[in-house]
Protein backbone atom coordinates (compact mmCIF):
# COMPACT_ATOMS: atom_id res chain seq x y z
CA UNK A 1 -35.61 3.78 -39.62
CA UNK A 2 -33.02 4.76 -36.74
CA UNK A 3 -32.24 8.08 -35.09
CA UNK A 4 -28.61 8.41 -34.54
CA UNK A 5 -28.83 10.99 -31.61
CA UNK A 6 -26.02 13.67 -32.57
CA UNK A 7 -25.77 17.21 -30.74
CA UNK A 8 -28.09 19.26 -33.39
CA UNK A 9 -30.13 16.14 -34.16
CA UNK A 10 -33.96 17.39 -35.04
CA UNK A 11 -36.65 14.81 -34.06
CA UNK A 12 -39.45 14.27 -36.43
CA UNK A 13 -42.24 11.61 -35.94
CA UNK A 14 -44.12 10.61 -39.21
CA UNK A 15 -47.72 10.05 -39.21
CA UNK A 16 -49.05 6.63 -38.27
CA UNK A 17 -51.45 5.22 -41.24
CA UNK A 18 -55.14 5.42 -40.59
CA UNK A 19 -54.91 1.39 -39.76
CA UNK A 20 -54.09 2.64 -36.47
CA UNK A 21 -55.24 6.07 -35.61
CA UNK A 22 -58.48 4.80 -37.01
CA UNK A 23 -58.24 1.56 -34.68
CA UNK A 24 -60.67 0.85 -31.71
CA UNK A 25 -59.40 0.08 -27.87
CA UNK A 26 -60.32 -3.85 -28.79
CA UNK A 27 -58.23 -3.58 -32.37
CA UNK A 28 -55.73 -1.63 -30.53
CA UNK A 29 -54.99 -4.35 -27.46
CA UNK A 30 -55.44 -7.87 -30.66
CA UNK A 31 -52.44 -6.03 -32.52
CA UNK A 32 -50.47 -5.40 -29.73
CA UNK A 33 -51.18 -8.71 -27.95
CA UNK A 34 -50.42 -10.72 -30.92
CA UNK A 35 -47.44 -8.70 -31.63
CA UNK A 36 -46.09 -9.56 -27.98
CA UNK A 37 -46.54 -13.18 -28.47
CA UNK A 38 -44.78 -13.35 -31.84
CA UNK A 39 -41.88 -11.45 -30.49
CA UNK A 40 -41.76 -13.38 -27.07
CA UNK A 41 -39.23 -12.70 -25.22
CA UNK A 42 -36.58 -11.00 -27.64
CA UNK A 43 -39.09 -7.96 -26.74
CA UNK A 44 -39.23 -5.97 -23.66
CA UNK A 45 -41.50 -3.11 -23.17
CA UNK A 46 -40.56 -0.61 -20.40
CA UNK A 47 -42.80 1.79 -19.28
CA UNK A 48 -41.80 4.82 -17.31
CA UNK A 49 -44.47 5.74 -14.03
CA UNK A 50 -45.79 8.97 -16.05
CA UNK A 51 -47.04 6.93 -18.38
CA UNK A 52 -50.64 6.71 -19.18
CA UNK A 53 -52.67 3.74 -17.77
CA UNK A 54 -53.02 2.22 -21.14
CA UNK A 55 -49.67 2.10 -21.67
CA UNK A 56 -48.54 0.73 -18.65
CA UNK A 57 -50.36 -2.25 -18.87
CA UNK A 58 -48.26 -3.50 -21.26
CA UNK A 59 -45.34 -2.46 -19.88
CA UNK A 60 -42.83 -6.10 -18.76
CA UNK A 61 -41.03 -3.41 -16.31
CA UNK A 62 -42.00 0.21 -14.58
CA UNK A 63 -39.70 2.72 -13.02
CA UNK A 64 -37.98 5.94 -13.29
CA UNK A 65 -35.77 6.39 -15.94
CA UNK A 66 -32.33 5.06 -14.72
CA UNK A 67 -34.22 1.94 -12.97
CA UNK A 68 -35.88 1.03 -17.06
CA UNK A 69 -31.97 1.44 -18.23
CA UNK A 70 -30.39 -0.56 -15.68
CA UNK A 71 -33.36 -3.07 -15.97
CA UNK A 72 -32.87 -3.46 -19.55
CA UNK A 73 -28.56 -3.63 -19.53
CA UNK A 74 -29.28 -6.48 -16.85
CA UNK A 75 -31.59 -8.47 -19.27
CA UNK A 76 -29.56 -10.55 -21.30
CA UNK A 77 -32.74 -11.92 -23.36
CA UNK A 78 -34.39 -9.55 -25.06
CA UNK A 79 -33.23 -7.87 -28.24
CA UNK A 80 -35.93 -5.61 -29.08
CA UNK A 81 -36.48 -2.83 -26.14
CA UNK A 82 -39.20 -0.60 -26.77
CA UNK A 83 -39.15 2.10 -23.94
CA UNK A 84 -42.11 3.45 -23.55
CA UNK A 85 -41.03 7.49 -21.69
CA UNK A 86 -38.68 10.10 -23.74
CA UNK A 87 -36.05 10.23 -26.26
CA UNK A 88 -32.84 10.69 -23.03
CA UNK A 89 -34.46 7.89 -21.16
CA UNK A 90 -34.39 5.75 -24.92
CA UNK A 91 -30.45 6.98 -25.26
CA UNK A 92 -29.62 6.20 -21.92
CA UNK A 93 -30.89 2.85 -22.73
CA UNK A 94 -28.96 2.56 -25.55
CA UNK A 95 -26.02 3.12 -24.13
CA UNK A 96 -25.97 1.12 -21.54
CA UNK A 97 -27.48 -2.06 -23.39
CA UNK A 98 -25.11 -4.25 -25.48
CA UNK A 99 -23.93 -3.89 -29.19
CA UNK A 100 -26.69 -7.21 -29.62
CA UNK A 101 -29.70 -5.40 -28.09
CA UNK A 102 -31.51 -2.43 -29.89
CA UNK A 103 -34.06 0.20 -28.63
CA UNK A 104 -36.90 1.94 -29.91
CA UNK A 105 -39.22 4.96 -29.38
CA UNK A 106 -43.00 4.95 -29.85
CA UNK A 107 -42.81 8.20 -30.93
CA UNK A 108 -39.85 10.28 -31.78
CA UNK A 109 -41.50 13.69 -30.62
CA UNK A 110 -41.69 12.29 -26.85
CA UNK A 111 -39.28 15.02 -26.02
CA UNK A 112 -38.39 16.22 -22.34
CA UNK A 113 -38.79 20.09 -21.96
CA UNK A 114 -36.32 19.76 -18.90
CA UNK A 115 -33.68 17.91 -21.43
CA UNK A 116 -34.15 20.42 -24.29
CA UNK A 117 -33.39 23.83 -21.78
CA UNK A 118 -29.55 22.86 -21.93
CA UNK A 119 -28.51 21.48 -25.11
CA UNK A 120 -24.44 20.60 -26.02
CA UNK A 121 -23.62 24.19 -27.51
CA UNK A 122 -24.70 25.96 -24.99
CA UNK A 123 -23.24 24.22 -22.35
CA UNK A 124 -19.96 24.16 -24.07
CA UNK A 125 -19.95 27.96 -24.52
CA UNK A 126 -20.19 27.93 -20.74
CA UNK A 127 -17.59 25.95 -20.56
CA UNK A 128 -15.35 27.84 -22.26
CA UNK A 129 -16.28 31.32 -20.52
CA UNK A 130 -16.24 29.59 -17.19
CA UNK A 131 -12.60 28.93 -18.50
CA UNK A 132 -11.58 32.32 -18.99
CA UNK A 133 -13.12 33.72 -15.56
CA UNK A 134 -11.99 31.29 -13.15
CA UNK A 135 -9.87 27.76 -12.46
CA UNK A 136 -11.62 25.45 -14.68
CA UNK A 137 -9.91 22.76 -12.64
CA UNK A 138 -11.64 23.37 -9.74
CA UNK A 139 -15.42 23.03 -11.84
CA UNK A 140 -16.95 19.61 -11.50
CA UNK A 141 -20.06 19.47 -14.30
CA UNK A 142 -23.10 17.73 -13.41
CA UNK A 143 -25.46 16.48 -15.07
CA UNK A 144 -28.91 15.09 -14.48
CA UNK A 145 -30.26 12.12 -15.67
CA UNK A 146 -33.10 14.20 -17.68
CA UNK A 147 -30.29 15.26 -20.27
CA UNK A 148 -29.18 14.20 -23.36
CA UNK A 149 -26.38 11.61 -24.56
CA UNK A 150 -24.58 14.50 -25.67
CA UNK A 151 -24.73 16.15 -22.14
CA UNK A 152 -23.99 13.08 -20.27
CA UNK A 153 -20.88 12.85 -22.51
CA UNK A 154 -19.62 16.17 -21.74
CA UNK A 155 -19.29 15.70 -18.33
CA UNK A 156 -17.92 12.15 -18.63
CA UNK A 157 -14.86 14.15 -20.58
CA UNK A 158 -14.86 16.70 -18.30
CA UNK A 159 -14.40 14.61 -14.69
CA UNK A 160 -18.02 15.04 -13.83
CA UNK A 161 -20.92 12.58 -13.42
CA UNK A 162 -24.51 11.56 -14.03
CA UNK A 163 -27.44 12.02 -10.46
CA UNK A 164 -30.45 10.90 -10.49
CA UNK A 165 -32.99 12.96 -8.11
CA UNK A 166 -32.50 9.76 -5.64
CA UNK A 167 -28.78 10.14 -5.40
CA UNK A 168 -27.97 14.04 -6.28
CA UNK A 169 -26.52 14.54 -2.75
CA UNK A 170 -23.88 11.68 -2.58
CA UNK A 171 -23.27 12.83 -6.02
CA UNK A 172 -22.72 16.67 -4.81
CA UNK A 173 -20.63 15.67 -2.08
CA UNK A 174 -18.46 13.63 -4.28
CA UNK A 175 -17.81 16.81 -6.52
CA UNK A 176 -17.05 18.95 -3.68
CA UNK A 177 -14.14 16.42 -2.69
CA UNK A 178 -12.74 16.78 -6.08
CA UNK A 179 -13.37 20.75 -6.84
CA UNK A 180 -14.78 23.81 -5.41
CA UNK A 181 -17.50 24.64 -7.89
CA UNK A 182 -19.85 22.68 -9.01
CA UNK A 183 -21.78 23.64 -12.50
CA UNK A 184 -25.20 21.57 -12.28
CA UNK A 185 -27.43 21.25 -15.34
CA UNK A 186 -30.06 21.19 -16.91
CA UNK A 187 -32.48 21.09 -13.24
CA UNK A 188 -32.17 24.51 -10.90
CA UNK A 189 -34.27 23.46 -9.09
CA UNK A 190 -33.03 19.57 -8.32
CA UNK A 191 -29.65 21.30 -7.74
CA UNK A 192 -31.13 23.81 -5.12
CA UNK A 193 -32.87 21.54 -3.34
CA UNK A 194 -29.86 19.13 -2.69
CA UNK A 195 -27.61 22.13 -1.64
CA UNK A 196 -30.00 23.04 0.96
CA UNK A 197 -30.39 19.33 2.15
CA UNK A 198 -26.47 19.65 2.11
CA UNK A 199 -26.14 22.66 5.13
CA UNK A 200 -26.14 25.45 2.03
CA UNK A 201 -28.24 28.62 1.09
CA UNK A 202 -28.94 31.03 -1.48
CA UNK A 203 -25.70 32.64 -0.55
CA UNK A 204 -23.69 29.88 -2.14
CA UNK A 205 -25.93 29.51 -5.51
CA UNK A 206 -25.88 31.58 -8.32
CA UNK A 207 -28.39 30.69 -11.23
CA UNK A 208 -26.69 30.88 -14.86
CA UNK A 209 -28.64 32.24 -17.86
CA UNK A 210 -27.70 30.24 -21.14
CA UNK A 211 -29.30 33.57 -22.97
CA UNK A 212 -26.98 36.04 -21.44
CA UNK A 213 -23.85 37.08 -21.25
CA UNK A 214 -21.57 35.19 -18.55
CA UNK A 215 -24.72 33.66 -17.72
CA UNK A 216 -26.24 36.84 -16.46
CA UNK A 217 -23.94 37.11 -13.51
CA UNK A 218 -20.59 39.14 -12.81
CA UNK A 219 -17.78 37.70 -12.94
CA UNK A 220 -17.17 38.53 -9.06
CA UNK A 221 -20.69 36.55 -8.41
CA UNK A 222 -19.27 33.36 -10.68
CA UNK A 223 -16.16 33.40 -8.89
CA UNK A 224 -18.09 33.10 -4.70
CA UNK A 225 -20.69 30.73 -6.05
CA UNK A 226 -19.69 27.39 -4.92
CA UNK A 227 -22.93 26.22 -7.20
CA UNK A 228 -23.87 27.48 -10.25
CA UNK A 229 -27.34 25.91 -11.56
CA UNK A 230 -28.39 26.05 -14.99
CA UNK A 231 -31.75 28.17 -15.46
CA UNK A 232 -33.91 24.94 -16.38
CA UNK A 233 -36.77 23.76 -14.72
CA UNK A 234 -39.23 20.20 -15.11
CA UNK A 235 -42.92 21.96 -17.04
CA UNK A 236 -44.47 19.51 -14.75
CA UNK A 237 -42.90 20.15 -11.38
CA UNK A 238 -42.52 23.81 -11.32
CA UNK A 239 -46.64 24.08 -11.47
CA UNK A 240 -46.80 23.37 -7.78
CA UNK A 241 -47.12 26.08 -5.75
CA UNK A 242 -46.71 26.55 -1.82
CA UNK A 243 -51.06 27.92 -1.89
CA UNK A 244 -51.84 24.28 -2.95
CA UNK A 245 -49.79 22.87 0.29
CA UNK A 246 -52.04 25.59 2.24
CA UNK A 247 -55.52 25.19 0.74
CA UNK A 248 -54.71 21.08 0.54
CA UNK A 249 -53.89 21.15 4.36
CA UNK A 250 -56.82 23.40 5.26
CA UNK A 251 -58.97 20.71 3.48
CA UNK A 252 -57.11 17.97 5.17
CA UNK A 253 -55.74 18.29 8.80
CA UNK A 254 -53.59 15.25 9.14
CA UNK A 255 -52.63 15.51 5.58
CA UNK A 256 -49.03 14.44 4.54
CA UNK A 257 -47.63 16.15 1.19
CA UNK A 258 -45.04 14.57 -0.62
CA UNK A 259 -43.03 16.37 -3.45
CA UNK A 260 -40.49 15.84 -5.93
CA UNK A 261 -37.41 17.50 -5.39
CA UNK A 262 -37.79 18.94 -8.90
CA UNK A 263 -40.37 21.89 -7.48
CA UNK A 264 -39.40 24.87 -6.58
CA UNK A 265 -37.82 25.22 -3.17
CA UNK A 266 -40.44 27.19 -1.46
CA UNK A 267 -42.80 24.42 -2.12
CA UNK A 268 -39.73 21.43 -0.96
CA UNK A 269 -39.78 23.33 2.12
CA UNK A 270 -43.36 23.23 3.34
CA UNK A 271 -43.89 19.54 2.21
CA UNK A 272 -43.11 16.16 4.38
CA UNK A 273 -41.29 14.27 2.33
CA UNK A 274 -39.10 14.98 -0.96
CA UNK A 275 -38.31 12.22 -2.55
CA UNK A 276 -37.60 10.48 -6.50
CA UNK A 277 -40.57 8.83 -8.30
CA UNK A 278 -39.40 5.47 -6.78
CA UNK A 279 -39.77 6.86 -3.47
CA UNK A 280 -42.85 8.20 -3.63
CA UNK A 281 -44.27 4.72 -4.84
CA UNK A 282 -42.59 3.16 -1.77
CA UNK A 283 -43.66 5.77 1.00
CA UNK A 284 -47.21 5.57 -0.30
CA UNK A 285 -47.46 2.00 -0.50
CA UNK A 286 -46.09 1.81 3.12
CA UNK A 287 -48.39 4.47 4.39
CA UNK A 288 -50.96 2.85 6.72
CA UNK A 289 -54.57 2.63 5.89
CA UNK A 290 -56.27 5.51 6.39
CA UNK A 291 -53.61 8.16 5.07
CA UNK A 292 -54.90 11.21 3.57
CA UNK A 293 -51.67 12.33 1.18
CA UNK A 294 -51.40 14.94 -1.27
CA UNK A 295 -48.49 14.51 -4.03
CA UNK A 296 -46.78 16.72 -5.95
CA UNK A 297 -45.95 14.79 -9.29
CA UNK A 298 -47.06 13.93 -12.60
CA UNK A 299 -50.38 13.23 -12.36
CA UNK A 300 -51.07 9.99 -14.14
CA UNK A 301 -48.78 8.31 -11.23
CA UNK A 302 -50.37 10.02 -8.54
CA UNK A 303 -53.59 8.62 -9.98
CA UNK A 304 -52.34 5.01 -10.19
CA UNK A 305 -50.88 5.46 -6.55
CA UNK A 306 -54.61 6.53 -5.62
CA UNK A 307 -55.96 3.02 -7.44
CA UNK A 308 -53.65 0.85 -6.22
CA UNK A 309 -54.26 1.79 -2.88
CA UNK A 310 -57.70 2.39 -2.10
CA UNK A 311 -57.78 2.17 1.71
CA UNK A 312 -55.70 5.72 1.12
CA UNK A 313 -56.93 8.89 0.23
CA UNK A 314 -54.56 10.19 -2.64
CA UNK A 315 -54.48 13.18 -4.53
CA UNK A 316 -52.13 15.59 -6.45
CA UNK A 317 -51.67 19.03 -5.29
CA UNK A 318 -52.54 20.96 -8.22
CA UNK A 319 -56.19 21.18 -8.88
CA UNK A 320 -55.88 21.82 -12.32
CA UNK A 321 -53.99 18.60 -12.88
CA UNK A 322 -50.60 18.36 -14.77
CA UNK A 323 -49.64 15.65 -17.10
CA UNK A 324 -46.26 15.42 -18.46
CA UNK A 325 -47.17 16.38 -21.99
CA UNK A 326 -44.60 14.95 -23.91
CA UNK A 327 -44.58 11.47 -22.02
CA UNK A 328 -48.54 12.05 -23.32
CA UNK A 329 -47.69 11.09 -26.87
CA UNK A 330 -46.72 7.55 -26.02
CA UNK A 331 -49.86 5.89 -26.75
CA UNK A 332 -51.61 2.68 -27.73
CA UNK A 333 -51.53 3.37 -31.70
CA UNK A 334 -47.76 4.28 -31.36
CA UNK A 335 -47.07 0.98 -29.51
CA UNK A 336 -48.46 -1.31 -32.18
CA UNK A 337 -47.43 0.55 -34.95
CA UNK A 338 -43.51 0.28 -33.66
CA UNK A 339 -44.47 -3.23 -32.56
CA UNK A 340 -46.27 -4.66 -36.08
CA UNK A 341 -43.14 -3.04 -37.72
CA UNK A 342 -40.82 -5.61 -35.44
CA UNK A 343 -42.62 -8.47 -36.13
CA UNK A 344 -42.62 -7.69 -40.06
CA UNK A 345 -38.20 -7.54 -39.63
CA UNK A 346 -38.63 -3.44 -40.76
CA UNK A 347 -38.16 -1.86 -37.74
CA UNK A 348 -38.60 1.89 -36.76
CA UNK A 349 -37.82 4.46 -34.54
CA UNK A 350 -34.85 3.02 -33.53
CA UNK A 351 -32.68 4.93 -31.30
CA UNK A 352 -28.81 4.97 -31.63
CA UNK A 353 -25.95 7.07 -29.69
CA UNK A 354 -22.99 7.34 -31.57
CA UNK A 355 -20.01 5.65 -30.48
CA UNK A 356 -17.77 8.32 -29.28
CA UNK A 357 -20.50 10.07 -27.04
CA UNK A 358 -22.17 6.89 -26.02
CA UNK A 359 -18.48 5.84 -24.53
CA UNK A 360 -18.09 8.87 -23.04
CA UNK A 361 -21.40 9.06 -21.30
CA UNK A 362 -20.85 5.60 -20.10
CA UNK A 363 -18.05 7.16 -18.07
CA UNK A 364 -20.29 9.29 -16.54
CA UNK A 365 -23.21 7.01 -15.56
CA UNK A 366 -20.45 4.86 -14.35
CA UNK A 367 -18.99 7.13 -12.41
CA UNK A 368 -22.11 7.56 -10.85
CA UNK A 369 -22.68 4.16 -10.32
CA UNK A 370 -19.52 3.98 -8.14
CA UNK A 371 -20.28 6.74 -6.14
CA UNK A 372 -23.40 5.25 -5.06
């Protein structure tokens, strides 16, 4: 079974048989070992940091999503990628892997709420009435890597490019050398954050509504904004809140609070560090003992950072914890049932960008690639 990712393409994952929802931890880990040894090493499991502990463990590679994509493009051995995060980190594996290599999903509902606030439509009916209110030419479209192949294609047509939250800024200033506008989707907040970094303000952004008319702006405000940021936010990130830096330092005096530069930018300005999920992991592991730090992420990371370091004191920010939900459907009866189903030659769940956008989106994360 393969899901050809198209712009109105509806996920639906079937139900597993009872063999495995039924299955105990010690049945659970014999399928999926065995099924890793009879596969060897035409399989490669990747396993994005929000994943769940039990997950991970099996995972041959960790990382955020465009470090899982490159990783698997660069392996020339294994055929069968199983990536173990959401369905754009599965397509941008897919198109950057080779006509020989396949990937698959656990689960097909592992959605991204972030992805799914822009979809194509929408953006092209921005498009078009950004068209017909000012210079098109001078718009450069952006898009994050938590979008969709369709997305990613759309700006590869369109002269724009891929960021990741690691590189938005060198991205950003490579857009404002080619235009003077730059429309940034699907993350506000991402966008935000790297304008300030950049020297700008509120002054200079203008949030666009997909649900209004001209985006809920005049066309006077469209026409001054040098960055217009789509109104789409990460269900994770946005939770954190600039009382939890407050009551988290009161606790903690020589705390140091590190943030993704998906939150909100009232919290990014009251924390230490902002950084990608890749440099969190490397500021905390190069924290010296004794480090009290409080981390604004997905929590099952910030809970492996805490037990892989225990001479630290590390903790997430919002006490009433905040998983990524959809990442929370990868699980251990999904990852032998898509497993079992490899070894038996009937795979499932197998993830496929058409040609045309997955060319096109390849511009994009190339373009990207060059800039950085």
């Amino acid at each position: 079974m393969a899901l050809t990712i198209a712009p109105t393409t509806l996920r639906l994952q079937r139900p597993l048989p009872d063999r495995y929802t039924t299955a105990s931890p010690a049945e659970l880990e014999t399928m999926i070992r065995d099924a890793k040894a009879a596969l060897g090493t035409r399989l490669m499991i990747l396993g994005h940091h929000y994943q769940r502990d039990e997950v991970i463990r099996w995972a041959d590679a960790t990382g955020d999503s465009f470090k899982l994509a490159r990783f698997a493009a660069d392996n020339d051995r294994a055929t069968d990628i199983v990536f173990c995060g959401v369905h754009f980190m599965a397509e941008s594996a897919d198109v950057l892997t080779s006509d020989e290599q396949a990937v698959y999903l656990p689960d097909l509902n592992a959605g991204c709420s972030m992805a799914d606030m822009a979809d194509i439509d929408q953006v092209e009916e921005c498009w078009e009435t950004l068209a017909s209110t000012v210079d098109i030419d001078g718009v450069v479209p952006i898009t994050y890597m938590n979008s969709s192949a369709a997305l990613k294609a759309f700006v590869g047509r369109h002269g724009g490019a891929v960021c990741t939250s690691s590189n938005a800024r060198a991205v950003l200033e490579w857009s404002f050398a080619r235009g003077r506008q730059v429309l940034f989707f699907p993350d506000q907040h991402l966008g935000r954050n790297t304008g300030f970094q950049m020297g700008f303000d509120d002054s200079h952004m203008r949030v666009w509504n997909p649900h209004r008319d001209l985006g809920g702006l005049t066309a006077e405000e469209i026409r001054a904004a040098k960055f217009l940021l789509w109104k789409g936010h990460c269900s994770v990130h946005q939770r954190f809140r600039p009382e939890h830096i407050a009551a988290a330092r009161a606790e903690h005096p020589t705390l140091e609070v590190i943030v993704h530069p998906e939150c909100a930018h009232d919290v990014v300005a009251l924390a230490d560090r902002v950084g990608s999920t890749e440099r969190i992991l490397e500021w905390v592991t190069a924290a010296p003992a004794g480090s009290v730090i409080a981390i604004g992420t997905e929590v099952h990371m910030v809970q492996r950072l805490a037990a892989q370091n225990p001479d630290k004191v590390i903790f997430t920010l919002d006490p009433l914890i905040c998983p990524c939900s959809t990442m929370f459907r990868i699980d251990e009866p999904h990852l032998a049932w898509i497993l079992e189903h490899l070894v038996d030659g009937d795979p499932v769940n197998r993830i496929v960008v058409d040609d045309e956008t997955a060319e096109w989106a390849r511009v994009a994360l190339q373009r990207m690639l060059e800039i950085v």
